[in-house]
Protein backbone atom coordinates (compact mmCIF):
# COMPACT_ATOMS: atom_id res chain seq x y z
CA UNK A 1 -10.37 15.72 28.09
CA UNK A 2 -10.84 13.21 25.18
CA UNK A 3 -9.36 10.02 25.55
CA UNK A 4 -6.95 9.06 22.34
CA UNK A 5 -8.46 5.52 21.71
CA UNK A 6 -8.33 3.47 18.22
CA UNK A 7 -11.93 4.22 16.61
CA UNK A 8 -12.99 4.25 13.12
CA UNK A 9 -12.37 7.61 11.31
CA UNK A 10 -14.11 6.48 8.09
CA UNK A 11 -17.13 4.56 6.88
CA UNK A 12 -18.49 3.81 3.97
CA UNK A 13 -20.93 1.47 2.07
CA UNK A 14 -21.68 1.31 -1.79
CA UNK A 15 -24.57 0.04 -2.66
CA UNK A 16 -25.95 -1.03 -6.11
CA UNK A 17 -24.49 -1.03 -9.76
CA UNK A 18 -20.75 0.85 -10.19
CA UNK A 19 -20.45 0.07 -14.01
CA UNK A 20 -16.82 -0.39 -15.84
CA UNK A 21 -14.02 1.92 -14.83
CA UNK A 22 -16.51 4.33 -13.18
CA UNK A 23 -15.26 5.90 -9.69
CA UNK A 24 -17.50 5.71 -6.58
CA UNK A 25 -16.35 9.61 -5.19
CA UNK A 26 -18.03 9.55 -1.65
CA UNK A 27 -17.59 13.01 0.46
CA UNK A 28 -16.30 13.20 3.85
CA UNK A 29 -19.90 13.47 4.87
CA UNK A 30 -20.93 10.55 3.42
CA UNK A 31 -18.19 8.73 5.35
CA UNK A 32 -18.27 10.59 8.71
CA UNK A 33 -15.00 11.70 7.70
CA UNK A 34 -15.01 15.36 8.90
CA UNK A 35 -13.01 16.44 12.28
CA UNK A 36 -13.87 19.63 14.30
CA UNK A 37 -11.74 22.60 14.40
CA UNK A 38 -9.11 21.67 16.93
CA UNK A 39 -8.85 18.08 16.13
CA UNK A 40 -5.86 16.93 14.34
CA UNK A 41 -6.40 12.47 13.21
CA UNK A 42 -3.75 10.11 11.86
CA UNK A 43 -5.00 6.70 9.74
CA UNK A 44 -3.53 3.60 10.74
CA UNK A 45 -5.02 0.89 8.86
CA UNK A 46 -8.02 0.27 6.15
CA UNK A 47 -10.45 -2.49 6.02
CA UNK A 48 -12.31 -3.71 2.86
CA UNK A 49 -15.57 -5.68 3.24
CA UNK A 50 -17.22 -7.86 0.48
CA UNK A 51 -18.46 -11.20 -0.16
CA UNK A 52 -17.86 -13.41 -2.82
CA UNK A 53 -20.90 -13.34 -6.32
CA UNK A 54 -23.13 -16.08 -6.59
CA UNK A 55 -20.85 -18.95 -7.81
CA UNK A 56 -17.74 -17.96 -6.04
CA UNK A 57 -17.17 -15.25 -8.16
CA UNK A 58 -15.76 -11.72 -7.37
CA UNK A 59 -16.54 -7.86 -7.54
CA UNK A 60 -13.88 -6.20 -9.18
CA UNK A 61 -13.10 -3.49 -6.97
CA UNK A 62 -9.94 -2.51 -8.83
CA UNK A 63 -8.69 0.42 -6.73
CA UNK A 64 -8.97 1.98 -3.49
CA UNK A 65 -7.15 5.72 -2.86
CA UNK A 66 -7.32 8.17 0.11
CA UNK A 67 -8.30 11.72 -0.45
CA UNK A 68 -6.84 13.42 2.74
CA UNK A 69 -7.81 17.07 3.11
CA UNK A 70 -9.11 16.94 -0.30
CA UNK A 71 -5.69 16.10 -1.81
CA UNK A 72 -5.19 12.69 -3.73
CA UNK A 73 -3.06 9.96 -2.68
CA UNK A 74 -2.75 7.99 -4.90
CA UNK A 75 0.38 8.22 -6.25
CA UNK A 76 1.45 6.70 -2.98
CA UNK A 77 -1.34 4.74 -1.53
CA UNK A 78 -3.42 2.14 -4.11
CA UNK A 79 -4.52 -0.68 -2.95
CA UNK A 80 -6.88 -3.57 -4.69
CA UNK A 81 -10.38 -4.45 -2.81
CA UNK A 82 -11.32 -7.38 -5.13
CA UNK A 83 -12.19 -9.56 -3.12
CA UNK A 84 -9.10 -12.60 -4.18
CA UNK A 85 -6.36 -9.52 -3.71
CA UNK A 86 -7.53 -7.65 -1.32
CA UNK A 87 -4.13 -5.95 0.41
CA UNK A 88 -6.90 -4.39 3.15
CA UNK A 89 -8.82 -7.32 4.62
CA UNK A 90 -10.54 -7.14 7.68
CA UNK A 91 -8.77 -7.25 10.81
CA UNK A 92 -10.82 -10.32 11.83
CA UNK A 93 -10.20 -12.61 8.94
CA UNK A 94 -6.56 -12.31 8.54
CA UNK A 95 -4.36 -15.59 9.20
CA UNK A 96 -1.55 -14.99 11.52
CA UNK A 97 -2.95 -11.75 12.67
CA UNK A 98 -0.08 -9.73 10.88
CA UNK A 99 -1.98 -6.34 9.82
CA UNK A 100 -1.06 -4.14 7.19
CA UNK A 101 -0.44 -0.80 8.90
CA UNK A 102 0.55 2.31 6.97
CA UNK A 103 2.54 3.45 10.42
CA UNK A 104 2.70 3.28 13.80
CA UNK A 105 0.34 5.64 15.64
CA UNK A 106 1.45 7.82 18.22
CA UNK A 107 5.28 7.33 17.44
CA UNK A 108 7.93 10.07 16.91
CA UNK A 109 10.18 8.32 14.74
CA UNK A 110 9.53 10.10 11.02
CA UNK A 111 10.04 6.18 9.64
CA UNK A 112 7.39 4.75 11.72
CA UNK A 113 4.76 7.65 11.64
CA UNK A 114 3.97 7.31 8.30
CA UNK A 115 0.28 7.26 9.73
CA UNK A 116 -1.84 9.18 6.85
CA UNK A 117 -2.01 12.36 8.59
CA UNK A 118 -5.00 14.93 8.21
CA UNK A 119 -6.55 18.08 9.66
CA UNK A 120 -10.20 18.54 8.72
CA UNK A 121 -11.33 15.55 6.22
CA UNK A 122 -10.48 12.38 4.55
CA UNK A 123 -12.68 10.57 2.02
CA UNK A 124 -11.42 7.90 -0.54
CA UNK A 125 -12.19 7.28 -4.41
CA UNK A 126 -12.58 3.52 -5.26
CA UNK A 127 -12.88 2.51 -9.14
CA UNK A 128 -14.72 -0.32 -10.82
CA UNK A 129 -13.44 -2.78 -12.70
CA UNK A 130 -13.64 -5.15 -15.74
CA UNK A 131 -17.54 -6.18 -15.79
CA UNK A 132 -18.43 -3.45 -13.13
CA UNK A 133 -19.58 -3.97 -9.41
CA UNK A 134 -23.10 -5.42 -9.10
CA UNK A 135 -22.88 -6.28 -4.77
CA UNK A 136 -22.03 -4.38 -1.85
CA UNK A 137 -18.75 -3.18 -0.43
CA UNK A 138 -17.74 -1.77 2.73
CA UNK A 139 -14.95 0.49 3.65
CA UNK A 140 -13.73 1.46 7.07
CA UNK A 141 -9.88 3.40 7.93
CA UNK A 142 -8.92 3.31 11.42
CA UNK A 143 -6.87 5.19 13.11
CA UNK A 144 -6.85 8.17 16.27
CA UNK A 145 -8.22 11.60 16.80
CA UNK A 146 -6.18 13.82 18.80
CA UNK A 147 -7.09 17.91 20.33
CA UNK A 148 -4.42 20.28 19.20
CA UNK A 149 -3.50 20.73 22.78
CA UNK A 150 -2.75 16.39 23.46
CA UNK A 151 -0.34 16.67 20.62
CA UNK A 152 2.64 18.54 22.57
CA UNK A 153 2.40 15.43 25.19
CA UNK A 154 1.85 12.47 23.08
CA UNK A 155 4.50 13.08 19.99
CA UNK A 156 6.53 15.86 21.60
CA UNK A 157 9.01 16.30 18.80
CA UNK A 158 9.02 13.96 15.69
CA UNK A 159 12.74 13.55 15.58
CA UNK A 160 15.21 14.06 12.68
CA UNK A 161 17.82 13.23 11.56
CA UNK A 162 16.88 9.91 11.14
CA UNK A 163 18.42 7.22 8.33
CA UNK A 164 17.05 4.82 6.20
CA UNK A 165 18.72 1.14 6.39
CA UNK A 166 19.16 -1.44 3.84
CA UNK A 167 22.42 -3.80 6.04
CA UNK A 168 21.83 -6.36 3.28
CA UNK A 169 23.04 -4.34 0.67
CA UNK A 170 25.13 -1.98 3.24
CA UNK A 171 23.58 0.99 2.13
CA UNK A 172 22.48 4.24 4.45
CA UNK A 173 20.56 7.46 3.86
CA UNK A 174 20.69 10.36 6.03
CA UNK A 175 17.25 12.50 6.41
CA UNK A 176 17.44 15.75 8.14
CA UNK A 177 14.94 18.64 7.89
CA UNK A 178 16.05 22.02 7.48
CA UNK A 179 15.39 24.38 10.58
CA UNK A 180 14.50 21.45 12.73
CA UNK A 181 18.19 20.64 14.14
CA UNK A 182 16.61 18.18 16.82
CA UNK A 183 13.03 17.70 15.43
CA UNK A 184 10.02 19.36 14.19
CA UNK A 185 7.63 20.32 17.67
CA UNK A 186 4.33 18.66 16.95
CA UNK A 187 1.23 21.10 17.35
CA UNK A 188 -1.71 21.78 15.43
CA UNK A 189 -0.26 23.63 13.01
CA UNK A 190 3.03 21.46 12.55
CA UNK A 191 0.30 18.00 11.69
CA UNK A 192 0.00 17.91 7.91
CA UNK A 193 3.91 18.89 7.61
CA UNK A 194 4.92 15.44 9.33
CA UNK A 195 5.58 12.01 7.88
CA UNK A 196 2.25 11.18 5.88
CA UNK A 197 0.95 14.61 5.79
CA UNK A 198 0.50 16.39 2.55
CA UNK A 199 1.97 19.93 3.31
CA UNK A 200 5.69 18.53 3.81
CA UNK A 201 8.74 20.20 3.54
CA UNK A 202 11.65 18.35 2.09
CA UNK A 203 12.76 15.43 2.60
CA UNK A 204 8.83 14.06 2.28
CA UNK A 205 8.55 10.40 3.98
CA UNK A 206 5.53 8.68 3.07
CA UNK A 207 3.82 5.12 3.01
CA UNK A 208 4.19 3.45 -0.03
CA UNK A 209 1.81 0.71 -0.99
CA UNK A 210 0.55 -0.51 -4.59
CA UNK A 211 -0.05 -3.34 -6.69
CA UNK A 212 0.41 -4.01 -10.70
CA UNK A 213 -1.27 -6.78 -12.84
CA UNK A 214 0.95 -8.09 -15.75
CA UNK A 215 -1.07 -5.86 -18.54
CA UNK A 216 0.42 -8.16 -21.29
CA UNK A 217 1.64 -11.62 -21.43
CA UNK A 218 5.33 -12.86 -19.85
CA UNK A 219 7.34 -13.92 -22.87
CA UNK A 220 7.40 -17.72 -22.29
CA UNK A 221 11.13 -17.88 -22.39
CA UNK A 222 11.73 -17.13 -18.87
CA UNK A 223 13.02 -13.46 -19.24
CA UNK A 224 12.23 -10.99 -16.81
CA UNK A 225 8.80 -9.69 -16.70
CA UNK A 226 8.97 -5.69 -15.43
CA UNK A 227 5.81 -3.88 -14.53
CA UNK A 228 6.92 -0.73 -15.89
CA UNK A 229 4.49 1.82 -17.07
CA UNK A 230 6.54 3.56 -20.03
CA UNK A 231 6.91 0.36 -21.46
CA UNK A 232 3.12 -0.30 -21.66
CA UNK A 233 3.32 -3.31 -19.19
CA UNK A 234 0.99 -2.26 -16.44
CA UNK A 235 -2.38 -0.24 -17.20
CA UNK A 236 -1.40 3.60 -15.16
CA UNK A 237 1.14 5.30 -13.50
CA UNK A 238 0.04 3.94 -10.06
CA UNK A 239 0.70 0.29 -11.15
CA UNK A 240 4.36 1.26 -11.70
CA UNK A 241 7.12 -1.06 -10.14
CA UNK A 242 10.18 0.20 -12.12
CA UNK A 243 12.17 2.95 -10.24
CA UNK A 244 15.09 4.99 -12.29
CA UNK A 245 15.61 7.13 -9.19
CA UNK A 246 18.42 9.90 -8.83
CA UNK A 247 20.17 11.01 -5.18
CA UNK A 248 17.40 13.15 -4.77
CA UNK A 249 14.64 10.08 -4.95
CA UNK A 250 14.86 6.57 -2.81
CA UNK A 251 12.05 4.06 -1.82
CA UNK A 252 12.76 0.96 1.47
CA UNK A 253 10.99 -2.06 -0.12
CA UNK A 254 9.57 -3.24 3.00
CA UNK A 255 6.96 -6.27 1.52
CA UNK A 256 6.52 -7.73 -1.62
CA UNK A 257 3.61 -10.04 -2.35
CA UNK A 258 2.64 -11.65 -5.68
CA UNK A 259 -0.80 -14.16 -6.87
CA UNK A 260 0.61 -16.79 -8.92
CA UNK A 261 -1.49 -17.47 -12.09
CA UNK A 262 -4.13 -20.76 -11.90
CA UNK A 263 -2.47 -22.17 -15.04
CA UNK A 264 0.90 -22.09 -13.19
CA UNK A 265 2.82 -21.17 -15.27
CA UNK A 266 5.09 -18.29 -13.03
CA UNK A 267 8.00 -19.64 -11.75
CA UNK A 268 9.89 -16.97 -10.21
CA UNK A 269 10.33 -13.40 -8.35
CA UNK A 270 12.67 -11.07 -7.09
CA UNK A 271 13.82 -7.37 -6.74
CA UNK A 272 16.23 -6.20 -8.94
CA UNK A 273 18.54 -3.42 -8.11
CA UNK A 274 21.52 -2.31 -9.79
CA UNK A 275 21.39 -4.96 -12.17
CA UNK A 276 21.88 -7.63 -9.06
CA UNK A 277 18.73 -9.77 -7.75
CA UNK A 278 17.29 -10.28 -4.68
CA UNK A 279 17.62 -12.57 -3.20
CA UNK A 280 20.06 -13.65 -5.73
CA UNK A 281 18.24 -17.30 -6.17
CA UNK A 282 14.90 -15.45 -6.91
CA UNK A 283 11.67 -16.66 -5.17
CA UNK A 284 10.29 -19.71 -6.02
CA UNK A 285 6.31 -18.36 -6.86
CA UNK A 286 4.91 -21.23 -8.46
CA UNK A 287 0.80 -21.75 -7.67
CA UNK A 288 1.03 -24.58 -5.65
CA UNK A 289 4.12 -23.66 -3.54
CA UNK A 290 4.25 -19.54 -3.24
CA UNK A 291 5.86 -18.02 -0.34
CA UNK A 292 5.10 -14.30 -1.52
CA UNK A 293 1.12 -15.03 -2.06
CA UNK A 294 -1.41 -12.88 -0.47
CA UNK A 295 -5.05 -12.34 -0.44
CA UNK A 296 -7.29 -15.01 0.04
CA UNK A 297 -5.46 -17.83 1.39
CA UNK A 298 -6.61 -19.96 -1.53
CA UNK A 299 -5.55 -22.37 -2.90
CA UNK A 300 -3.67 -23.10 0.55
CA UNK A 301 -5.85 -23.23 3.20
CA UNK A 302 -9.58 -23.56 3.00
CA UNK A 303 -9.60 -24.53 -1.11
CA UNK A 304 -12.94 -24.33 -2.06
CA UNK A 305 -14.97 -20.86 -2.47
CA UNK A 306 -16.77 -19.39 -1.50
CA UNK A 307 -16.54 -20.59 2.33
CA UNK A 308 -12.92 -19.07 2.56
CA UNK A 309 -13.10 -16.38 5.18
CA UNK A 310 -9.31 -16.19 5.65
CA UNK A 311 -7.08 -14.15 3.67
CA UNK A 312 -2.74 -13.40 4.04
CA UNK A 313 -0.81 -9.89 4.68
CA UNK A 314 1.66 -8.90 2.07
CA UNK A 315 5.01 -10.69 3.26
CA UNK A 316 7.28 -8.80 4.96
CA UNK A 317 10.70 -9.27 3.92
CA UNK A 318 14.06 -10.37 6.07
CA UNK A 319 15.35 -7.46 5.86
CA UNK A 320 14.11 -3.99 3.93
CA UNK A 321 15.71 -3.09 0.86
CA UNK A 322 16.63 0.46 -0.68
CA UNK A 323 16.46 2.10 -3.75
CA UNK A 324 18.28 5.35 -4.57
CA UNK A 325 20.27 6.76 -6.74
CA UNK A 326 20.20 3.55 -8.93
CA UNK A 327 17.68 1.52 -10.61
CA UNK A 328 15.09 -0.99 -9.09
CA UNK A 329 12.41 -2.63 -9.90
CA UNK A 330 10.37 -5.90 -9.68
CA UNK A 331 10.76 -8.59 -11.91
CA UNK A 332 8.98 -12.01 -12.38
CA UNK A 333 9.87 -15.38 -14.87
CA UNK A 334 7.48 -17.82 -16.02
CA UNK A 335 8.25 -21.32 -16.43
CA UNK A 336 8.89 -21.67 -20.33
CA UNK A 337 5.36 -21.16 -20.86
CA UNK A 338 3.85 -17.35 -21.53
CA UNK A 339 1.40 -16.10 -18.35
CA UNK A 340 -1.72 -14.63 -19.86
CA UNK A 341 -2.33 -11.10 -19.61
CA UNK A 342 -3.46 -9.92 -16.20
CA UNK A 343 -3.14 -13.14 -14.55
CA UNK A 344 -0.66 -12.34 -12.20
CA UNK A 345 -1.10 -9.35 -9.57
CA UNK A 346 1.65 -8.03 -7.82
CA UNK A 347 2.24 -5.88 -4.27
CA UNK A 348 4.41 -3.66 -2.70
CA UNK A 349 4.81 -1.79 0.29
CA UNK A 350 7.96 0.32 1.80
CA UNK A 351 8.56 3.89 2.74
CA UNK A 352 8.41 6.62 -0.12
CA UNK A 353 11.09 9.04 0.35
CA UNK A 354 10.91 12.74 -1.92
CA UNK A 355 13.90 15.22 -1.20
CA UNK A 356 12.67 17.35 -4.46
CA UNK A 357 9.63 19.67 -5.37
């Protein structure tokens, strides 16, 4: 019998020049990403590995998304591998120990198996930024491989209904899955219908985690910055941080982290839903004094690059917030004084929740 154990599921190094806004597309060969026939694998974590350019500079290794069965995720899973923003560090280097996980593995609650769930292959697409990629990067997911038959005994049933939380706000949504009164039995052929997978029925529960750099300047009058892609203030639709949802569309904001600009000019940041802040004081964000930063733990600890080997999870919040049925979105204030284009880079991670198409 196999033995469930963490163990890398993916693996990949690039090598060599990756010029301007050109995607590295490795196969699931190429990262020993390929299961056998009656092996079923959930992804519980990412790593990116690079080191800093000659200088203390930086490869721009704008974005990182999962291809899981040969199906993009991006629309839900888009995370930043430069090396100053880097929402995946390794497991080794991060301060405090407190990993970013896209689930808990092994669980049966739908709201903590958000694992990214696949049956035969996963792969990832990572894209180069401004100035291109000249060094090496690494890439690793971790996670667990299962046989169809260990499934019955270690999930059982993943268990529905189950309700999304915000007490802050005193709000509750219901989630229950048609046909599946007490829970959807987890088999073989049940896997890429769970939370994470990509053949779900509705409602579809799935990790949510993405970042957005300011694509134009802040005003310099301390009005709310949005990173809202209809408006032209973020560069695509994956950078989007401005939700008009209906009942039929909700999203738990579970961590937000933002990188303050050098010139220090950002003063402040905050959810905003339904036209009411949160927390209603706003974040203090300035660069020397940022509670929300993330990424290398510069300018905090360790200031000088590029010895830094340390870098900071996204902050969790007190307490999750949800989105539904309303508007939400995050905003950010500079100090009087306009931040520069793309000198700020936001993050955000929660639980995606789809009980449409």
């Amino acid at each position: 019998m196999e033995h469930y154990e963490l163990r890398v599921l993916a693996d990949y190094t690039h090598t060599g020049v990756q010029a301007t806004d050109t995607w590295a597309k490795p196969s699931p060969r190429d990262v020993g990403g390929e299961l056998e026939k009656d092996e079923r694998a959930e992804v519980v974590f990412a790593e990116v590995v690079q080191s800093p350019t000659a200088g203390g500079g930086e490869e721009p290794l704008k974005k990182i998304i999962p291809i899981l069965d040969g199906e993009k995720f991006g629309s839900y899973v888009s995370l930043s591998g430069t090396l100053s923003s880097v929402m995946a560090p390794p497991k080794r280097s991060i301060w405090g120990g407190k990993l970013f996980s896209f689930g808990t593995p092994k669980s049966n609650n739908p709201l903590l198996s958000t694992t990214l769930k696949y049956s035969d292959h996963i792969t990832f697409e990572c894209l180069a930024g401004a100035g291109g990629i000249t060094g090496d990067y690494r890439i690793r997911l971790w996670g667990y491989v299962y046989k169809e038959s260990e499934l019955p005994t270690v999930f059982g049933a993943m268990l529905f209904p189950t309700s999304l939380v915000d007490r802050t706000r005193g709000r509750t949504l219901t989630l229950a899955k048609a046909g599946y009164p007490t829970g959807i039995p987890v088999n073989g052929d049940t896997w890429k219908t769970l939370p994470g997978g990509k053949d779900q029925s509705i409602p579809k529960i799935n990790p949510f985690v993405r970042y957005a750099f300011n694509k134009v300047a802040t005003d310099g009058k301390s009005g709310d910055y949005q990173f809202r892609y209809t408006t032209g203030n973020v560069d695509d639709s994956d950078e989007n941080l401005y939700f008009d949802f209906d009942s039929l569309d909700a999203l738990l904001v579970e961590s937000v982290g933002i990188r303050a600009d050098f010139a220090g000019h950002l003063a402040e940041t905050a959810l905003l839903i339904a036209g009411d802040y949160h927390p209603k004081g706003l974040f203090p964000t300035d660069y020397d004094d940022n509670p929300l930063h993330f990424g290398l733990t510069y300018p905090f600890i360790f200031n000088t690059l590029p010895e830094n080997p340390f870098f900071y999870s996204i902050p969790k919040l007190e307490k999750p917030y949800l989105i539904w049925n309303e508007k939400g979105m995050v905003i950010v204030r500079d100090d009087g004084t306009a931040v520069t284009a793309d000198d700020l880079i936001v993050a955000l991670t929660g639980i995606r929740v789809e009980m449409k198409g």
